[in-house]
C-alpha atoms as a PDB file:
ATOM      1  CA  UNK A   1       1.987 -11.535   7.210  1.00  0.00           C
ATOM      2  CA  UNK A   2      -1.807 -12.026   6.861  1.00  0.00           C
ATOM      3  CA  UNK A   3      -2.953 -14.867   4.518  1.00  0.00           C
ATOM      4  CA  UNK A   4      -5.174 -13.845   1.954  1.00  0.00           C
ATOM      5  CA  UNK A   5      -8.283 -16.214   2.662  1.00  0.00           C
ATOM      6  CA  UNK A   6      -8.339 -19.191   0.752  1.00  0.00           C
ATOM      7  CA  UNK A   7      -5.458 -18.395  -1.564  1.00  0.00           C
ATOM      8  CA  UNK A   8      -2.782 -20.757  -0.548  1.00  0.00           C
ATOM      9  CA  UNK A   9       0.724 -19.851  -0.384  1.00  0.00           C
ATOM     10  CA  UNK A  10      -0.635 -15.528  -0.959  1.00  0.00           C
ATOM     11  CA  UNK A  11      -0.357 -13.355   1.677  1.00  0.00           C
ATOM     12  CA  UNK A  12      -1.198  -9.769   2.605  1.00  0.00           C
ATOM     13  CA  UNK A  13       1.877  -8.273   3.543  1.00  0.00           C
ATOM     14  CA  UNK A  14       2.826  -5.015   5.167  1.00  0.00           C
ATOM     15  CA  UNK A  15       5.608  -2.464   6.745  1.00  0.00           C
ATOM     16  CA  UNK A  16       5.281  -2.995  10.244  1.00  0.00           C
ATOM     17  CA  UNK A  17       7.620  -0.684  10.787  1.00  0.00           C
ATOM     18  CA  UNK A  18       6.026   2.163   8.457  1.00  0.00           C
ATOM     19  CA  UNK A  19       2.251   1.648   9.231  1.00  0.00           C
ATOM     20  CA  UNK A  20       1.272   5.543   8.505  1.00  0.00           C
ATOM     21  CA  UNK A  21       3.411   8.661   7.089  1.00  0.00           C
ATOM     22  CA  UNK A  22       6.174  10.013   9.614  1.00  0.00           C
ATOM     23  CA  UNK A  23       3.570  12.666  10.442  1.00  0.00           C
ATOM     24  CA  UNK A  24       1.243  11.035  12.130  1.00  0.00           C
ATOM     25  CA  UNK A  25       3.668   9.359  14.846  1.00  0.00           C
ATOM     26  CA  UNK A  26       2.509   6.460  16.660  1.00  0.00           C
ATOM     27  CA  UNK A  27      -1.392   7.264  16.090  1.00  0.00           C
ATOM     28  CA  UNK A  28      -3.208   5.388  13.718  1.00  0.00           C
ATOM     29  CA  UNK A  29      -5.453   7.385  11.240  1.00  0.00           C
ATOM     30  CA  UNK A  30      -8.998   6.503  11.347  1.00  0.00           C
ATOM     31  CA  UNK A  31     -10.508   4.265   8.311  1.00  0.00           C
ATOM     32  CA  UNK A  32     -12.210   7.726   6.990  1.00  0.00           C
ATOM     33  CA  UNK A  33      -8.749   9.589   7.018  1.00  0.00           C
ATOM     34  CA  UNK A  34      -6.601   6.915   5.529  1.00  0.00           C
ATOM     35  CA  UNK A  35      -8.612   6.028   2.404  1.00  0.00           C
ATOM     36  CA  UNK A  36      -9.345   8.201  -0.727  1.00  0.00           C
ATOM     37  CA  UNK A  37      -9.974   7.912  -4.262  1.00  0.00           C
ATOM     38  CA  UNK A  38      -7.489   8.382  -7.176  1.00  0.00           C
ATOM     39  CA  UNK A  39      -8.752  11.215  -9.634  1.00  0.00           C
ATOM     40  CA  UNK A  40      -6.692  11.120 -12.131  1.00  0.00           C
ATOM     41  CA  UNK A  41      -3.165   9.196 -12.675  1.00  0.00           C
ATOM     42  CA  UNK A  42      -1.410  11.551 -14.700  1.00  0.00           C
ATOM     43  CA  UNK A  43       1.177   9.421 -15.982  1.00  0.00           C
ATOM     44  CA  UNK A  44       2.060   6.167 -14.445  1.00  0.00           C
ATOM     45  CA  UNK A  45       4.623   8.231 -11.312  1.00  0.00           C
ATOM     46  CA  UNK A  46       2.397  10.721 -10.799  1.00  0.00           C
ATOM     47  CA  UNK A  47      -1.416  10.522  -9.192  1.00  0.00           C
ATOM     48  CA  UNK A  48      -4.150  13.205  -8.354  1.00  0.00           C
ATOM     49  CA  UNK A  49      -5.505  11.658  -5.296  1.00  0.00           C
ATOM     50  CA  UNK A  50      -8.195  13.008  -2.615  1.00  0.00           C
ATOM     51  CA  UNK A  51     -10.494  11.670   0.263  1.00  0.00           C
ATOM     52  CA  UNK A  52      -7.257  11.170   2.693  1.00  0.00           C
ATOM     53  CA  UNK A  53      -7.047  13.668   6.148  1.00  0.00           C
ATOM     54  CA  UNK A  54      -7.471  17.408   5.302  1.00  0.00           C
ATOM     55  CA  UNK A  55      -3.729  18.596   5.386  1.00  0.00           C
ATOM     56  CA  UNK A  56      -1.968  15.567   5.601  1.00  0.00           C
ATOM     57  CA  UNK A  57       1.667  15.082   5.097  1.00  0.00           C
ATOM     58  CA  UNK A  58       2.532  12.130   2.684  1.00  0.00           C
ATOM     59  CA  UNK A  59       6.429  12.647   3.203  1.00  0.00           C
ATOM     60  CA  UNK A  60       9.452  11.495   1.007  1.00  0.00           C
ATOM     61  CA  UNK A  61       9.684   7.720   0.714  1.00  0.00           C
ATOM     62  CA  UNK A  62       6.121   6.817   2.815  1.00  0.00           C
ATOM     63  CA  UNK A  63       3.938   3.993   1.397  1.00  0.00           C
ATOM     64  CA  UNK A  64       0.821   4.333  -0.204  1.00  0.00           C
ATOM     65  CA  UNK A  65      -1.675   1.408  -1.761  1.00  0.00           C
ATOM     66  CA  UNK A  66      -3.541   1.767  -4.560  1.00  0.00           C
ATOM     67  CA  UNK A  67      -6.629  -0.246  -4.993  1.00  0.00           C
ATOM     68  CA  UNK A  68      -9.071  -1.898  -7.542  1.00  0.00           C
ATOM     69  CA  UNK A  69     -11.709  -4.769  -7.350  1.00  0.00           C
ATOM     70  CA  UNK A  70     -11.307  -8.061  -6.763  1.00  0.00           C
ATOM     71  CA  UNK A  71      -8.285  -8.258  -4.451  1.00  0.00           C
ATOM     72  CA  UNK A  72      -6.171  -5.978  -6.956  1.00  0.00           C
ATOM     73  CA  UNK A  73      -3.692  -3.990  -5.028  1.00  0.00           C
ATOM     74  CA  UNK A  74      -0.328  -2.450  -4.992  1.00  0.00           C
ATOM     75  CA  UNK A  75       2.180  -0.714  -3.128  1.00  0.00           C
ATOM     76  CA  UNK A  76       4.516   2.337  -4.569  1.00  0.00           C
ATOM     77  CA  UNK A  77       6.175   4.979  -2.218  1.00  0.00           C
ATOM     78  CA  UNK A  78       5.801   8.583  -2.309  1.00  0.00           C
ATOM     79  CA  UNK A  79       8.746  10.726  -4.141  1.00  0.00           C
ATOM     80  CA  UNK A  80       8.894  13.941  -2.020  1.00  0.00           C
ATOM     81  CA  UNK A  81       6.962  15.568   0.435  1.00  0.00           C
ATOM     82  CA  UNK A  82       3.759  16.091  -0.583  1.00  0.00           C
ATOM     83  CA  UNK A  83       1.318  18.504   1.903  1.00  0.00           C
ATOM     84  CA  UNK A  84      -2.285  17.657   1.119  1.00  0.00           C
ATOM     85  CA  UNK A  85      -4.979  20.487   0.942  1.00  0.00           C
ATOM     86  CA  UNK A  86      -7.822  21.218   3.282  1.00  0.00           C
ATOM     87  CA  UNK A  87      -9.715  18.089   1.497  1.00  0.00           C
ATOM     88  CA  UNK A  88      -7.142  15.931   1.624  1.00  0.00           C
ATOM     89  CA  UNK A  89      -6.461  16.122  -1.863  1.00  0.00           C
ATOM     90  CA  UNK A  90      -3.162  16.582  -4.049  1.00  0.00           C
ATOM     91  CA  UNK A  91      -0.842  15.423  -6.696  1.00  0.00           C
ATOM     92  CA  UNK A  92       1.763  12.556  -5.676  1.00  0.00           C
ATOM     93  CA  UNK A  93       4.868  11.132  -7.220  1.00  0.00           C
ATOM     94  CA  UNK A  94       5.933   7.893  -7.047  1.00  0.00           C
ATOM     95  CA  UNK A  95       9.247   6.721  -6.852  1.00  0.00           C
ATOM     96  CA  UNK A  96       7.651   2.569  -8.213  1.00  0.00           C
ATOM     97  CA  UNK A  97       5.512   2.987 -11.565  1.00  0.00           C
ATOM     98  CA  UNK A  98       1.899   1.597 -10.986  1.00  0.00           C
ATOM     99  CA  UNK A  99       0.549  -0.599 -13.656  1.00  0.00           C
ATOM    100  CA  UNK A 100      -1.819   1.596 -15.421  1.00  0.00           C
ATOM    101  CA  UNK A 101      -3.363  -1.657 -17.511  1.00  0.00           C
ATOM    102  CA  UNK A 102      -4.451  -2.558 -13.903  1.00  0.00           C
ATOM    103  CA  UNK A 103      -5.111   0.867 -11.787  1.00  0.00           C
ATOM    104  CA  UNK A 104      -7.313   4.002 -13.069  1.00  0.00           C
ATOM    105  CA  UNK A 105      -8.980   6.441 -12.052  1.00  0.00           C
ATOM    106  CA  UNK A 106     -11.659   4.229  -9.716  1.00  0.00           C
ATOM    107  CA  UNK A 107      -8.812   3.225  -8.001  1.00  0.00           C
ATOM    108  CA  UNK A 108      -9.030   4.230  -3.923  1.00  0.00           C
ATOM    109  CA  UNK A 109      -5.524   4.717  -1.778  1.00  0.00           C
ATOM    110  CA  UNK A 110      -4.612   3.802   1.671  1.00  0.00           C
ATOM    111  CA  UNK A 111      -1.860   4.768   4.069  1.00  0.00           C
ATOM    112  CA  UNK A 112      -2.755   3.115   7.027  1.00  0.00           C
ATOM    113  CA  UNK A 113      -0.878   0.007   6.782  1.00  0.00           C
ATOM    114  CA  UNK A 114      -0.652   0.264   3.235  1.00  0.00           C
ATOM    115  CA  UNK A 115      -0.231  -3.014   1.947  1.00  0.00           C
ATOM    116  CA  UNK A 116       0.421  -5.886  -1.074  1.00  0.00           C
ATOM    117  CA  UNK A 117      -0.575  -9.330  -2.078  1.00  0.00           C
ATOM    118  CA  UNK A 118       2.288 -11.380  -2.079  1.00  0.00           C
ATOM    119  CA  UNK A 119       2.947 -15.303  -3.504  1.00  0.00           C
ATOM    120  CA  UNK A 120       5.530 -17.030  -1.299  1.00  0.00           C
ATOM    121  CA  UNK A 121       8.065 -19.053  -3.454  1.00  0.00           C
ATOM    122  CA  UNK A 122      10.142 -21.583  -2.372  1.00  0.00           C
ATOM    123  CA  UNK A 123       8.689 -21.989   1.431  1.00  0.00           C
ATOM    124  CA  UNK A 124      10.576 -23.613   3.648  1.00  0.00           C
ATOM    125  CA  UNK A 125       7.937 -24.204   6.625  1.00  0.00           C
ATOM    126  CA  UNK A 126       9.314 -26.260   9.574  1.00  0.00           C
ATOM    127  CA  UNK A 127       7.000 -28.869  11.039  1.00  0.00           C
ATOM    128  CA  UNK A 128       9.226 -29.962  14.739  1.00  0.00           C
ATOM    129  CA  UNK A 129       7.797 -28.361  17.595  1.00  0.00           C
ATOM    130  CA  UNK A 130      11.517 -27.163  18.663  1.00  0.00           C
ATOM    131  CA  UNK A 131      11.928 -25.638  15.136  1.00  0.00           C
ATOM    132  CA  UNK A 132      10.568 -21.977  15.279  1.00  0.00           C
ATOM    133  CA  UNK A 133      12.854 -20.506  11.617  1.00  0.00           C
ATOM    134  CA  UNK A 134      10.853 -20.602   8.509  1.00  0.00           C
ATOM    135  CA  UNK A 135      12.561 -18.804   5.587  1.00  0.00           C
ATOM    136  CA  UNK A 136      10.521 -17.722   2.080  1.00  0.00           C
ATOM    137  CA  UNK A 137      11.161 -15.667  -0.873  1.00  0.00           C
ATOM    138  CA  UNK A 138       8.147 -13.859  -1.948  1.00  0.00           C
ATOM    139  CA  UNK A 139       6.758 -12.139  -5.641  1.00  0.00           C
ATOM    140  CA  UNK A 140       4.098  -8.754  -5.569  1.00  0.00           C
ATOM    141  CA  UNK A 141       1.398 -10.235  -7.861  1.00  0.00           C
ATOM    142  CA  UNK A 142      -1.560  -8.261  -8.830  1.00  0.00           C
ATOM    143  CA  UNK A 143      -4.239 -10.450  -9.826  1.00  0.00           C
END
């Protein structure tokens, strides 16, 4: 969890356990690799993206962020293997529909630590120094 600065109870939130597509292992793609541009979103499960790592593998079920100004972001996964050209560019399904009202085509994408803005609800923070469990439920909101 990462608090988004000066939001109160929103936080940036992440899969620490997925950080990058099964491809890439345990390395971490560079900023210039990880982030490209949506061209065109086709309908609102399928995206023509480019800009990511020249013949990367986005495979069945890995994350992928899509997004816009002003702290505007979400999370789908991708449906299907999907091998990216030599410019890092090709068409993706998504399993989660992206709110096209919100996301077009001057939308970028990320897969290195792809990630969402969440608002905690209900937070149960605990305040005793011997006390170390906090529970929370949380809602994706996109601004």
């Amino acid at each position: 969890l990462e608090r988004v600065e000066g939001s109160g109870y929103f936080v940036n939130v992440h899969d620490v356990f997925r950080p990058r597509p099964r491809s890439e292992g345990n390395t971490p793609l560079s900023a210039g690799d990880a982030t490209g541009d949506v061209v065109t979103i086709n309908t609102s499960v399928q995206v023509a993206i480019t800009g990511l790592k020249p013949n990367l593998v986005l495979d069945d079920g890995c994350f992928i962020e899509f997004r816009m100004t002003g702290n505007r972001k979400c999370v789908s996964r991708v449906d299907g293997d999907v091998a990216l050209d030599g410019f890092g560019a090709g068409t993706v399904n998504l399993r989660e529909a992206i709110n096209t009202s919100i996301f077009d085509n001057t939308a970028t994408v990320n897969v290195e630590k792809p990630s969402v803005i969440m608002k905690l609800t209900s937070p149960t923070l605990p305040r005793a120094w011997g006390e170390r469990r906090a529970s929370f439920s949380a809602v994706e909101r996109q601004f």
